[in-house]
C-alpha atoms as a PDB file:
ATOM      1  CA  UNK A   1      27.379  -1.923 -25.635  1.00  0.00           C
ATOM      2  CA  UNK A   2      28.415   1.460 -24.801  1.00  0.00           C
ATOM      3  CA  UNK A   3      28.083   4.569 -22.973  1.00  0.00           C
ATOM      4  CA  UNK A   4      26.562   7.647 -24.147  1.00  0.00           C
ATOM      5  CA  UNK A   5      26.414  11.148 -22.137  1.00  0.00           C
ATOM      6  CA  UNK A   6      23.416  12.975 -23.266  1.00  0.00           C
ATOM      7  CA  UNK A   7      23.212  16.624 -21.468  1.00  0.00           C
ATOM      8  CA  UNK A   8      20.785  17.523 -23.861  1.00  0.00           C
ATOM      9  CA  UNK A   9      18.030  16.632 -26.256  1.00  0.00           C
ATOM     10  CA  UNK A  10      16.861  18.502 -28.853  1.00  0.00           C
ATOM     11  CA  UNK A  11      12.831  19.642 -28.390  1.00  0.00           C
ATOM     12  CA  UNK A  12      13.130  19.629 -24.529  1.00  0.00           C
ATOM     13  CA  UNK A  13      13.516  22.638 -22.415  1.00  0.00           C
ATOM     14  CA  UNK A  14      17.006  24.187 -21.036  1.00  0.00           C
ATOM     15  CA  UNK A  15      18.038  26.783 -18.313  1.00  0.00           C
ATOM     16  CA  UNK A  16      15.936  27.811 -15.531  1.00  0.00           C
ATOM     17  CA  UNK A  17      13.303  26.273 -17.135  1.00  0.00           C
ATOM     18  CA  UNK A  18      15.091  22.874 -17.544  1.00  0.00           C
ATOM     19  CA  UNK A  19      15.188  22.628 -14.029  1.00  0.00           C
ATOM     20  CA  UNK A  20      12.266  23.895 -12.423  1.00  0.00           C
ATOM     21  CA  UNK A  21      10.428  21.452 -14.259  1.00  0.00           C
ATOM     22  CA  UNK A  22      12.997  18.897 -12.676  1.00  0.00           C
ATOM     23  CA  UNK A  23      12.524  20.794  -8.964  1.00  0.00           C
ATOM     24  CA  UNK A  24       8.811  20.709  -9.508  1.00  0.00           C
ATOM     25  CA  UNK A  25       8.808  17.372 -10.271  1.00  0.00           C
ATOM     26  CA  UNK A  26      10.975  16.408  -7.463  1.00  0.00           C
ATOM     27  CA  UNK A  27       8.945  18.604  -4.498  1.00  0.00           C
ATOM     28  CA  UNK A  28       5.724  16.930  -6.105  1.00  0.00           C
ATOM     29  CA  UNK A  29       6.943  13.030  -5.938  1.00  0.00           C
ATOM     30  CA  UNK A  30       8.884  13.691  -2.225  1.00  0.00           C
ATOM     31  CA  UNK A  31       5.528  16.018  -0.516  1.00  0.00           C
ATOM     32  CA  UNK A  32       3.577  13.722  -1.776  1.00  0.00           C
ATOM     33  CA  UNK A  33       5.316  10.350  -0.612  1.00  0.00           C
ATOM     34  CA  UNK A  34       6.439  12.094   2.628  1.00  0.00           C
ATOM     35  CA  UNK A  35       3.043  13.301   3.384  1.00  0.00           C
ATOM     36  CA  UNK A  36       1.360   9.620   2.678  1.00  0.00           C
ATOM     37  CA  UNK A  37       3.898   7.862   4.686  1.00  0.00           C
ATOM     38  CA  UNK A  38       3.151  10.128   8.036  1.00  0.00           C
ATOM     39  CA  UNK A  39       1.857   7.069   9.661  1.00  0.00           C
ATOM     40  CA  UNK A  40       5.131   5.249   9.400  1.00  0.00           C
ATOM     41  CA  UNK A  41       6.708   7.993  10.261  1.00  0.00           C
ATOM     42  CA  UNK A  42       5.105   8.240  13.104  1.00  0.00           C
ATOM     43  CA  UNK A  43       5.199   4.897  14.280  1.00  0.00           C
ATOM     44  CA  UNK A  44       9.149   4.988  13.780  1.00  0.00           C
ATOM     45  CA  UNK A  45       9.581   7.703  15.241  1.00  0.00           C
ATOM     46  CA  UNK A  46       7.924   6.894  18.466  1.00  0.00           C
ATOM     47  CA  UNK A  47       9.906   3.731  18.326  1.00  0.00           C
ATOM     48  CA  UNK A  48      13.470   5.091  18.274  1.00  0.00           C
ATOM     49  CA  UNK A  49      12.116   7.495  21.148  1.00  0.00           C
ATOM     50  CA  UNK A  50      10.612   5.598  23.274  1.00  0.00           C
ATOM     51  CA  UNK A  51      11.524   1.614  22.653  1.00  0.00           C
ATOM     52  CA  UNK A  52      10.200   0.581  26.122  1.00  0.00           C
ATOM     53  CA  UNK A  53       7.064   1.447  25.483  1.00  0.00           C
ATOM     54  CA  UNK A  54       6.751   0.762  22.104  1.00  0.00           C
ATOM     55  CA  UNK A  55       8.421  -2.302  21.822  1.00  0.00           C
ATOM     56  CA  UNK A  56       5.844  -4.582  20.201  1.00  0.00           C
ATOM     57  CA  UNK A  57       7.020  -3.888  16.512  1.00  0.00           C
ATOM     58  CA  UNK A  58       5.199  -2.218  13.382  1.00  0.00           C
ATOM     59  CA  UNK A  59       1.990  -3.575  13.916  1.00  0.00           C
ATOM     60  CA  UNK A  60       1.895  -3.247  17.438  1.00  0.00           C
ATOM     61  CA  UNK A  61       2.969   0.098  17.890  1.00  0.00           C
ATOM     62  CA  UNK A  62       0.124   1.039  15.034  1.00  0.00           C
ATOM     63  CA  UNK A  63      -2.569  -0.562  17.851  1.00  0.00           C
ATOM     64  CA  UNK A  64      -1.068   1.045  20.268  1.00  0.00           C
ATOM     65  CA  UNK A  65      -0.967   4.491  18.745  1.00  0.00           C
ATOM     66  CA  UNK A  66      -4.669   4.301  18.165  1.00  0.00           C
ATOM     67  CA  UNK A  67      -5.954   2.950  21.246  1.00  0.00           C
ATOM     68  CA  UNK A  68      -4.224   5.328  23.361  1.00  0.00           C
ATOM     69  CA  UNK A  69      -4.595   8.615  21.346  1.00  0.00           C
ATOM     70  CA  UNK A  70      -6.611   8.007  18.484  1.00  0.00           C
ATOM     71  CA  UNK A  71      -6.320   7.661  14.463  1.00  0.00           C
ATOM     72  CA  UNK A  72      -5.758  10.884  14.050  1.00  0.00           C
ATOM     73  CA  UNK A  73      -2.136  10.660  16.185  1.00  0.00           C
ATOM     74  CA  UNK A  74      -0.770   8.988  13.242  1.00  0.00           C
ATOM     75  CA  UNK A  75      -1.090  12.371  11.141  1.00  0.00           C
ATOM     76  CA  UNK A  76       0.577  13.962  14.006  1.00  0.00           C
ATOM     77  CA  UNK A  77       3.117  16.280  12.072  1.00  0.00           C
ATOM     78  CA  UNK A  78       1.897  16.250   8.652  1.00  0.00           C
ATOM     79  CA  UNK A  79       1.793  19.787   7.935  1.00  0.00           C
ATOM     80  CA  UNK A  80       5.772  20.262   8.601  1.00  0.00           C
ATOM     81  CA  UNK A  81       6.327  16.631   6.787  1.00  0.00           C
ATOM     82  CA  UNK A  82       4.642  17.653   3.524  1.00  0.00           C
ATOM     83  CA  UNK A  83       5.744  21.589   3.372  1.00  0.00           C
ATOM     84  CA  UNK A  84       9.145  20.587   4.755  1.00  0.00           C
ATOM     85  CA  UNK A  85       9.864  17.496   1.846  1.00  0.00           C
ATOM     86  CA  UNK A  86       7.980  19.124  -0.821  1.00  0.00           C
ATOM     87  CA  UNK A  87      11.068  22.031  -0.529  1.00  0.00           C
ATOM     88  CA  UNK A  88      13.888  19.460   0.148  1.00  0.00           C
ATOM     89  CA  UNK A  89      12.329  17.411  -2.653  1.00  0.00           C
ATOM     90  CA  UNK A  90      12.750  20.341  -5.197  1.00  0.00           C
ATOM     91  CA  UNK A  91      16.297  21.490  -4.304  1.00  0.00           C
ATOM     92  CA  UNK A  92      17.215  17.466  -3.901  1.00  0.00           C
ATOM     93  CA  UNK A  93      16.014  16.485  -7.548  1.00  0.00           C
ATOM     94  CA  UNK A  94      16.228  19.223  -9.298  1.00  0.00           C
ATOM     95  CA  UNK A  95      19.854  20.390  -7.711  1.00  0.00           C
ATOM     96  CA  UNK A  96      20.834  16.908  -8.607  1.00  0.00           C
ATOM     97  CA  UNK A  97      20.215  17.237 -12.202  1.00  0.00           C
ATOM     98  CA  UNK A  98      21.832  20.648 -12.185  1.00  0.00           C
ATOM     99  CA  UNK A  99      25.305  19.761 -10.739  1.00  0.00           C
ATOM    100  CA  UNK A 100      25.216  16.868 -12.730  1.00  0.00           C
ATOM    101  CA  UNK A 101      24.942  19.201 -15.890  1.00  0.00           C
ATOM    102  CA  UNK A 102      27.812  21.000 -14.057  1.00  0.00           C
ATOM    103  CA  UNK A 103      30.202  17.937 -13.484  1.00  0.00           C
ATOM    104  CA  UNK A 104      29.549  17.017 -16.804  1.00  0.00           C
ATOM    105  CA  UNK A 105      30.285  19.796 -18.643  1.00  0.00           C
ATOM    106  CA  UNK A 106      33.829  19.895 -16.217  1.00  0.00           C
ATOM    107  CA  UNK A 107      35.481  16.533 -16.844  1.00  0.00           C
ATOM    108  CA  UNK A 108      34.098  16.171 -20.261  1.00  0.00           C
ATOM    109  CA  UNK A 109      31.435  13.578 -21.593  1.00  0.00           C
ATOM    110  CA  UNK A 110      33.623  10.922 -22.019  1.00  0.00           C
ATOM    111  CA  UNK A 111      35.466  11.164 -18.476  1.00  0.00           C
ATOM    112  CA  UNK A 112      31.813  11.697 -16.917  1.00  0.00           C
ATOM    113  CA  UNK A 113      31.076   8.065 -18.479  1.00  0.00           C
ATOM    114  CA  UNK A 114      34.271   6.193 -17.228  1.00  0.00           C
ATOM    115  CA  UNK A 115      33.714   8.330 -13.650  1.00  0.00           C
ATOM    116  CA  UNK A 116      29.491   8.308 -13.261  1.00  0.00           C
ATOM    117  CA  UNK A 117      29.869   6.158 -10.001  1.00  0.00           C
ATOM    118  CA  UNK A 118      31.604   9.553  -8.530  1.00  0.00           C
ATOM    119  CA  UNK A 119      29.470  12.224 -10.601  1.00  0.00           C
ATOM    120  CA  UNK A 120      26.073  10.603  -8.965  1.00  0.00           C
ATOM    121  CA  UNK A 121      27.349  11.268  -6.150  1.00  0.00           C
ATOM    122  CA  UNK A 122      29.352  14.304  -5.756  1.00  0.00           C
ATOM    123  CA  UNK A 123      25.786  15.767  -7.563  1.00  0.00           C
ATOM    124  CA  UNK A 124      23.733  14.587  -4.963  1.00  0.00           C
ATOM    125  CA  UNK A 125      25.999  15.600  -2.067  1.00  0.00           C
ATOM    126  CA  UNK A 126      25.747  18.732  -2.594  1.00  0.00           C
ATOM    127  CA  UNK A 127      22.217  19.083  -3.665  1.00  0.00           C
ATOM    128  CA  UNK A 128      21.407  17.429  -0.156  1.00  0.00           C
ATOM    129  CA  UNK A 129      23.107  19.176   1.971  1.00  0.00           C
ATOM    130  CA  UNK A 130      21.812  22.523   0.492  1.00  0.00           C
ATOM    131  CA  UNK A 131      18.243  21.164   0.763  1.00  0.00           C
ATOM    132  CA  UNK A 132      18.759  20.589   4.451  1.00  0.00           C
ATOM    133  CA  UNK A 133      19.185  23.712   4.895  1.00  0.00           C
ATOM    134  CA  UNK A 134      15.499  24.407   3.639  1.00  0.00           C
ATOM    135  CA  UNK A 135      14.374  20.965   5.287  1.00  0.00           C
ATOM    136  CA  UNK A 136      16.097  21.089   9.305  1.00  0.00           C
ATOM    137  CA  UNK A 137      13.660  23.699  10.628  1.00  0.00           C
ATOM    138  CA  UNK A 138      10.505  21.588   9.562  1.00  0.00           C
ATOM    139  CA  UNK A 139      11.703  18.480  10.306  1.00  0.00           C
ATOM    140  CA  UNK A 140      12.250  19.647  14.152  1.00  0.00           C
ATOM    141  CA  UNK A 141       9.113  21.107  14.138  1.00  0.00           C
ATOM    142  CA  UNK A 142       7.530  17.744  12.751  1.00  0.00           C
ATOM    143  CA  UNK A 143       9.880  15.801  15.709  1.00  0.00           C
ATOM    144  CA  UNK A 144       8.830  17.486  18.339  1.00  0.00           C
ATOM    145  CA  UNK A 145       4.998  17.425  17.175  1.00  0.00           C
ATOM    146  CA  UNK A 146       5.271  13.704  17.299  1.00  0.00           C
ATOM    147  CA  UNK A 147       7.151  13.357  20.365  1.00  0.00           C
ATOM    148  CA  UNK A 148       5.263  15.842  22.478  1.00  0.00           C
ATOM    149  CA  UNK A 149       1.129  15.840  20.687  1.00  0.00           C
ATOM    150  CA  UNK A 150       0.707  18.370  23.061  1.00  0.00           C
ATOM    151  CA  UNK A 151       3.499  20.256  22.422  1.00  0.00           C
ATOM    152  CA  UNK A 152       1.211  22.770  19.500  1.00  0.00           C
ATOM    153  CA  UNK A 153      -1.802  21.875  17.503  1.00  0.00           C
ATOM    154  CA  UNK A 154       0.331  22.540  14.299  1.00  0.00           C
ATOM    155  CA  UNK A 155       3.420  23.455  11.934  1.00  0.00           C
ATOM    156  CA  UNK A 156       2.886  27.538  12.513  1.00  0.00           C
ATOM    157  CA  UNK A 157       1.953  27.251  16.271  1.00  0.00           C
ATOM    158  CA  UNK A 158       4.818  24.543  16.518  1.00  0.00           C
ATOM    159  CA  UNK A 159       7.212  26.879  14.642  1.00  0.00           C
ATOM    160  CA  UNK A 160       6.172  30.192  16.442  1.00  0.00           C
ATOM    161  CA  UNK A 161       6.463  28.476  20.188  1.00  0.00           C
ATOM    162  CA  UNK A 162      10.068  26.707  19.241  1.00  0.00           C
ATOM    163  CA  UNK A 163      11.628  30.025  18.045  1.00  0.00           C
ATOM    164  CA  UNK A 164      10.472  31.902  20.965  1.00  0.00           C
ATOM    165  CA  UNK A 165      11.152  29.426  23.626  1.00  0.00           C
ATOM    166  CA  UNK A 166      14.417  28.264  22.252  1.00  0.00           C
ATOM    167  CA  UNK A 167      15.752  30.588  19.408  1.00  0.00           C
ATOM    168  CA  UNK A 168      16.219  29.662  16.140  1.00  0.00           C
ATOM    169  CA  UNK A 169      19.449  27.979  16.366  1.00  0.00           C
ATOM    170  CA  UNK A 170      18.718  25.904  19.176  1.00  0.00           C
ATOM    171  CA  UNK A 171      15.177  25.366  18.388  1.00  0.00           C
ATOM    172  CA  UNK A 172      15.213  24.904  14.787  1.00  0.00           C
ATOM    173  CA  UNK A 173      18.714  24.166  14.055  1.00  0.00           C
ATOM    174  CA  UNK A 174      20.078  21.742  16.731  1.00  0.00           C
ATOM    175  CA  UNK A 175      19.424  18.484  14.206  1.00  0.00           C
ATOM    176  CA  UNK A 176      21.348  20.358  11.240  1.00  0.00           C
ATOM    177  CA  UNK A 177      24.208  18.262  12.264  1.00  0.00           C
ATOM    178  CA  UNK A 178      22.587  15.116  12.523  1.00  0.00           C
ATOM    179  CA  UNK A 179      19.851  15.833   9.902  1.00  0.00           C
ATOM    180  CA  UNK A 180      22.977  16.235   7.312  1.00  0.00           C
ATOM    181  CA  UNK A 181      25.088  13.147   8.620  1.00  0.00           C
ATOM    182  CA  UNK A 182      21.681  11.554   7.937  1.00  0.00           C
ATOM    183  CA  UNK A 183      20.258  12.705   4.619  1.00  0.00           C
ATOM    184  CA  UNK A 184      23.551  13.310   2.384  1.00  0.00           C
ATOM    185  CA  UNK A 185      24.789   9.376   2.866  1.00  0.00           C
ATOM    186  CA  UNK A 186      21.307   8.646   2.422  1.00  0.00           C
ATOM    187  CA  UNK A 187      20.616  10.985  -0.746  1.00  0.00           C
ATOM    188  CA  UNK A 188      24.304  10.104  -2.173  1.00  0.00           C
ATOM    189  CA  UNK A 189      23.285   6.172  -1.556  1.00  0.00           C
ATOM    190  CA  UNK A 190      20.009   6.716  -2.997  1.00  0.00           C
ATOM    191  CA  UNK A 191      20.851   7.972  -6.116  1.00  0.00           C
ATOM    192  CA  UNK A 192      23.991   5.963  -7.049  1.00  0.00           C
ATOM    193  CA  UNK A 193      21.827   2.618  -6.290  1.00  0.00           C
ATOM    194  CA  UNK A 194      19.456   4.316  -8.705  1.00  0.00           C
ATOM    195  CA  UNK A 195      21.116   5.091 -11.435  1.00  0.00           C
ATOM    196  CA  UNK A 196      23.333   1.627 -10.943  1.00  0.00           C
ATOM    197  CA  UNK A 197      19.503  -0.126 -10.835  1.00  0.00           C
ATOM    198  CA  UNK A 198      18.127   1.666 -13.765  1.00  0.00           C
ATOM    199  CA  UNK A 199      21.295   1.311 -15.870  1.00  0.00           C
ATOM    200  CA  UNK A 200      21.265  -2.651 -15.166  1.00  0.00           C
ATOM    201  CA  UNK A 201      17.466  -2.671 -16.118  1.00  0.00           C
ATOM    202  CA  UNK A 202      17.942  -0.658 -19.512  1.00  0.00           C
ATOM    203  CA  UNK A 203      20.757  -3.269 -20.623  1.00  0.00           C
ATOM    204  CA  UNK A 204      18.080  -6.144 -20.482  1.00  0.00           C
ATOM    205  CA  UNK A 205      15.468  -3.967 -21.824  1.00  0.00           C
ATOM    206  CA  UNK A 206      17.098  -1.791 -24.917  1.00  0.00           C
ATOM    207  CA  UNK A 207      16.604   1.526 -25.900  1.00  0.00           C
ATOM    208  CA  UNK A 208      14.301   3.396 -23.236  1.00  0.00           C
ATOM    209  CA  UNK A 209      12.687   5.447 -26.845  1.00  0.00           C
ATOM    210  CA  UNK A 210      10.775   2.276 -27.685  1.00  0.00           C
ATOM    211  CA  UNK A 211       9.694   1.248 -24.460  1.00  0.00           C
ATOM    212  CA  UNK A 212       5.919   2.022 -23.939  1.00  0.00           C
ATOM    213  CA  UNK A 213       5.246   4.663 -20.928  1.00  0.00           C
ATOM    214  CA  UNK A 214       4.002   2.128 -18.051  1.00  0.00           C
ATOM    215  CA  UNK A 215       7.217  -0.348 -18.738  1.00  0.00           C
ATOM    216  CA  UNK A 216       9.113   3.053 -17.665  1.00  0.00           C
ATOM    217  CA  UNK A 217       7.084   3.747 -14.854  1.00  0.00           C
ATOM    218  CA  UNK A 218       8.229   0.254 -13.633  1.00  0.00           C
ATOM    219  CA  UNK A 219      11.521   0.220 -13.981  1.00  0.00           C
ATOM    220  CA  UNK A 220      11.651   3.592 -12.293  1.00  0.00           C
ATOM    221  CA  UNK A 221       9.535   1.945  -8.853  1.00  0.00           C
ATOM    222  CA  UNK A 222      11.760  -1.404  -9.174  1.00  0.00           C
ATOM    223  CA  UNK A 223      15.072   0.845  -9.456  1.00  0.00           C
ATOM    224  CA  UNK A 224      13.431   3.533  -6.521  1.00  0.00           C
ATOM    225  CA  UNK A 225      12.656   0.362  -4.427  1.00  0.00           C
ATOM    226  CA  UNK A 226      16.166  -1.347  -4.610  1.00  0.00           C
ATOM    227  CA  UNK A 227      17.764   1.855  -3.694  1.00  0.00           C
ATOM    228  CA  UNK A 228      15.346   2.908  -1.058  1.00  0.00           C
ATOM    229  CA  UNK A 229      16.531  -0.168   1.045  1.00  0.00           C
ATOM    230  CA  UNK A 230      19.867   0.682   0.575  1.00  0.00           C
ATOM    231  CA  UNK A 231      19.486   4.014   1.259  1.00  0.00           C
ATOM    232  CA  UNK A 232      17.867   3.748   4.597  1.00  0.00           C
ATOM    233  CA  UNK A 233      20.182   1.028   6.210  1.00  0.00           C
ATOM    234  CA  UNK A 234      22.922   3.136   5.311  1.00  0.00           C
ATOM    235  CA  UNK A 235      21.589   6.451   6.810  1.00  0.00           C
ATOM    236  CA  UNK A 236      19.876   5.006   9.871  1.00  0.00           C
ATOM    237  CA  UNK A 237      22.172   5.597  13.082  1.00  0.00           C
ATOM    238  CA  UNK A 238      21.734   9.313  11.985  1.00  0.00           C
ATOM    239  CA  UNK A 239      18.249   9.021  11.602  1.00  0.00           C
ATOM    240  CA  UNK A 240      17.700   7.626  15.276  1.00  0.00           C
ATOM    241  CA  UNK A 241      20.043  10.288  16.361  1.00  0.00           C
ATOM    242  CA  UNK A 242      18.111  13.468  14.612  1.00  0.00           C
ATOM    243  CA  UNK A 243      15.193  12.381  16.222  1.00  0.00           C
ATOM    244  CA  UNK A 244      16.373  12.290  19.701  1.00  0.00           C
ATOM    245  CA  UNK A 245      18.400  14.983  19.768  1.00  0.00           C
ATOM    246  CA  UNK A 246      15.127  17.113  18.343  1.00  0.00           C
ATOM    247  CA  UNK A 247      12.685  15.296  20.709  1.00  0.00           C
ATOM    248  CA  UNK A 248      13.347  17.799  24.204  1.00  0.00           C
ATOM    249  CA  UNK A 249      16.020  20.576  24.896  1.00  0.00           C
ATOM    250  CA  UNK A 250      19.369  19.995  25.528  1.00  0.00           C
ATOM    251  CA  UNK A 251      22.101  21.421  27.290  1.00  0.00           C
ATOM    252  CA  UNK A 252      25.917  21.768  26.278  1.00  0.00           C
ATOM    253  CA  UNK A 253      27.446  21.578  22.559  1.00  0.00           C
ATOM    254  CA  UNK A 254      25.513  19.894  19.467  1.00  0.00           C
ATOM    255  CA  UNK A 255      28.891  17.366  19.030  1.00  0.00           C
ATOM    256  CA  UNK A 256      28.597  16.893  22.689  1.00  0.00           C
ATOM    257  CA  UNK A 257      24.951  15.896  23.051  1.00  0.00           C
ATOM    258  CA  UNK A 258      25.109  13.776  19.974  1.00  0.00           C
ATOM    259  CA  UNK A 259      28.186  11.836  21.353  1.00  0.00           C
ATOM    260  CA  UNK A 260      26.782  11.291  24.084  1.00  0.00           C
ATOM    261  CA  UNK A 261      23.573  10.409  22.776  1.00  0.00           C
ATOM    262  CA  UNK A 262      25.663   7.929  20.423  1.00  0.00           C
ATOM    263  CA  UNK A 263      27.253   6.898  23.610  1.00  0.00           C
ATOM    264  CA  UNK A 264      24.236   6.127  25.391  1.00  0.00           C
ATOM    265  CA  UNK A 265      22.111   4.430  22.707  1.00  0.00           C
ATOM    266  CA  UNK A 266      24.726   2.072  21.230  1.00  0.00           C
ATOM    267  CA  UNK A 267      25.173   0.013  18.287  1.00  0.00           C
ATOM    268  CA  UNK A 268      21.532  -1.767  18.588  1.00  0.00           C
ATOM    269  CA  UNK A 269      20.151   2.056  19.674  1.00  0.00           C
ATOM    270  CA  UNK A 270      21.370   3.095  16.864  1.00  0.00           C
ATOM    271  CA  UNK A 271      19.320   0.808  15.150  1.00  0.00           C
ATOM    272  CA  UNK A 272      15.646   1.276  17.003  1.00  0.00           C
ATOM    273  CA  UNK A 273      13.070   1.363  14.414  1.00  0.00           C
ATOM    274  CA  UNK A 274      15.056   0.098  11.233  1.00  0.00           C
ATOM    275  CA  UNK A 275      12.300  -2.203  10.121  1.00  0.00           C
ATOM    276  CA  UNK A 276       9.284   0.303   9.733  1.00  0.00           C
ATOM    277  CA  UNK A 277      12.030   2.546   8.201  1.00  0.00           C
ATOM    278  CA  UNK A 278      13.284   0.101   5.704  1.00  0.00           C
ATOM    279  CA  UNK A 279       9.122  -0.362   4.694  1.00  0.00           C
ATOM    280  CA  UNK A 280       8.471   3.512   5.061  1.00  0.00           C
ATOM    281  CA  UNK A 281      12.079   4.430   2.687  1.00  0.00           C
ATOM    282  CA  UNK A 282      12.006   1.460   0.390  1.00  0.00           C
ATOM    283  CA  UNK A 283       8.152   2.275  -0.773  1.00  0.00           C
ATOM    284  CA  UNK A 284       8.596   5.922  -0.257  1.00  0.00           C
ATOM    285  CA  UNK A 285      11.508   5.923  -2.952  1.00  0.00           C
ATOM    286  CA  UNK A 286       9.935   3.541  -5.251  1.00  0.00           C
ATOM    287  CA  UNK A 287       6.814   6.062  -5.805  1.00  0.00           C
ATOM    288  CA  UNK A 288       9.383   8.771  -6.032  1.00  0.00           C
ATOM    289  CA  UNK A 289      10.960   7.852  -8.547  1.00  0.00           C
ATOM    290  CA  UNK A 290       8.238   6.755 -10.995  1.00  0.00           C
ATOM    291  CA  UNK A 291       6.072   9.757 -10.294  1.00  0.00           C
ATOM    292  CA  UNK A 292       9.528  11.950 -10.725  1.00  0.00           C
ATOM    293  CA  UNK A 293       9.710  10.017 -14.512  1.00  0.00           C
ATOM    294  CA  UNK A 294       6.178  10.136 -14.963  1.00  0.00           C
ATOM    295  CA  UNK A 295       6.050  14.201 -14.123  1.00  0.00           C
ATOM    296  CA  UNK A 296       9.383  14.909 -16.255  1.00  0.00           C
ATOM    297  CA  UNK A 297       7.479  13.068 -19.348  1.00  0.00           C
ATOM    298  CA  UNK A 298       4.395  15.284 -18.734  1.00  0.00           C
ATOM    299  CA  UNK A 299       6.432  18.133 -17.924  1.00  0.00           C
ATOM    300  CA  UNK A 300       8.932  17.626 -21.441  1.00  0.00           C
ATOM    301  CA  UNK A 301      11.759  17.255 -19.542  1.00  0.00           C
ATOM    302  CA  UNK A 302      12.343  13.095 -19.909  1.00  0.00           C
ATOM    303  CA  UNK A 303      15.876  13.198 -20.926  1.00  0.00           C
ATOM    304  CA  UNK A 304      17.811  15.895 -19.592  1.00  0.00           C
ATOM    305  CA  UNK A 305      20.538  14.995 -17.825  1.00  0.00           C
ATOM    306  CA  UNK A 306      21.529  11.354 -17.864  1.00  0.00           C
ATOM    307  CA  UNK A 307      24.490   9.073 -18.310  1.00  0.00           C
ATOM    308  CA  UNK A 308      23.089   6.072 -19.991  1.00  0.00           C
ATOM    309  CA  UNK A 309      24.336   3.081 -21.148  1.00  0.00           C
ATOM    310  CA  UNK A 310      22.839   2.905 -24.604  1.00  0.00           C
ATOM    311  CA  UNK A 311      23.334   0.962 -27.965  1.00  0.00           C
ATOM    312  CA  UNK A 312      26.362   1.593 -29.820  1.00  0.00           C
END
């Protein structure tokens, strides 16, 4: 066996429209899986804020949920969870792809094969923490919306009433911090696991060309699953802290508040809600990833940027 860059394959787009295809593909699988999971979310959510009252696990807090404010609390923040992931989801994936392209083309193909460990995840890195940018604003408003139902009846009256009571760097911003520390280990975990997963299943499988479309489709869900698990025990602490630091206002320095928030909530705090998360992130990435292969097939985009380990 051995490894084989391929930056590009003949009959499939390049440039900009290379990778819109790949952002497209990306905001479609992650607005779509964010958006179906707002139930989880919820529930999580509710548990790292609150563990006293919610203390009865997954199921539990579900039954609680809905007996004290209805079904339709479970959807609280969907608006803000789908518009906010479908734009991370675009810059993650397809910024991914493109600083790949990038790091590839710097060290060469055959140092990129030798160093693909580092290239997965000096690509993601920064493709994450550039899509927080786009994603910190909506996930506060989202927070907050769960935290406080009452708080607006939605992601523009949400968004309006933060800015104006609380500016936009307070208001919308305060989590950057956290909401980084959170999603670039995650995203950087995530991906490496991926590609480590889907590399491991293409040596007992052969060459992906033969393979028939739905064989694909499951070895991107089994690869998305493995690393979704990873992914979200890795990236928790930061998780519980974004959503407490985003769930009232604060006073004093964002480093301050989180240490002391750290400080306060301890190494099992830090933990709160790790079990919903692990189902919510571990399913979540599966579909990702095999509707992001499915949509780059339909799309014409299949092989763009990859470091495979082929026959040779």
């Amino acid at each position: 066996m051995s490894l084989t860059t391929k930056a590009q394959v003949s009959g499939i787009p390049t440039g900009v429209a290379l990778y819109a295809r790949f952002g497209l593909a990306g905001a479609i699988g992650c607005g779509v899986t964010h958006g179906v999971l707002t139930p989880v979310d919820v529930v999580k959510t509710r548990i790292q804020l609150d563990s006293k009252t919610y203390n009865k696990g997954i199921a539990g807090t579900f039954r609680q949920v809905i007996q004290a404010e209805g079904a339709g609390a479970l959807f609280t923040g969907l608006g803000p969870t789908f518009t906010g992931y479908f734009l991370q989801g675009g810059l993650k994936f397809g910024g991914y792809e493109f600083w790949k392209k990038v790091l590839i083309d710097y060290v060469g193909q055959e140092n990129a094969v030798k160093n693909r460990a580092a290239i997965y995840l000096v690509g993601s890195g920064i493709a994450e923490f550039i899509a927080d940018i786009a994603l910190c604003p909506l996930e506060a408003v989202r927070i907050r919306l769960v935290s406080q139902p009452t708080f607006a009846n939605g992601l523009v009256s949400g968004f309006t009433r933060l800015v104006k009571e609380e500016g936009v760097y307070r208001g919308l911003y305060s989590g950057f911090g956290p909401i980084v520390l959170k999603q670039v280990p995650y995203t950087m975990s995530k991906f490496v696991v991926y590609e480590r997963a889907y590399e491991t299943l293409l040596r007992r499988v052969g060459d992906p060309k033969q393979l028939a479309p739905s064989t694909m489709t499951a070895m991107n869900f089994a690869a998305g699953l493995i690393a979704g698990v990873a992914a979200a025990v890795v990236s928790h602490p930061a998780d519980t802290l974004l959503s407490n630091i985003n769930k009232a206002t604060g006073t004093g320095s964002i480093v301050s508040r989180l240490s002391g928030l750290a400080r306060e909530l301890r190494f099992r705090g830090l933990f709160l809600g790790l079990g919903p998360r692990i189902v919510m992130v571990g399913t979540m990435n599966a579909f990702q990833f095999a509707i992001y292969g499915d949509l780059k097939r339909i799309f014409g985009a299949s092989n763009g940027i990859e470091i495979r380990m082929m026959q040779g």
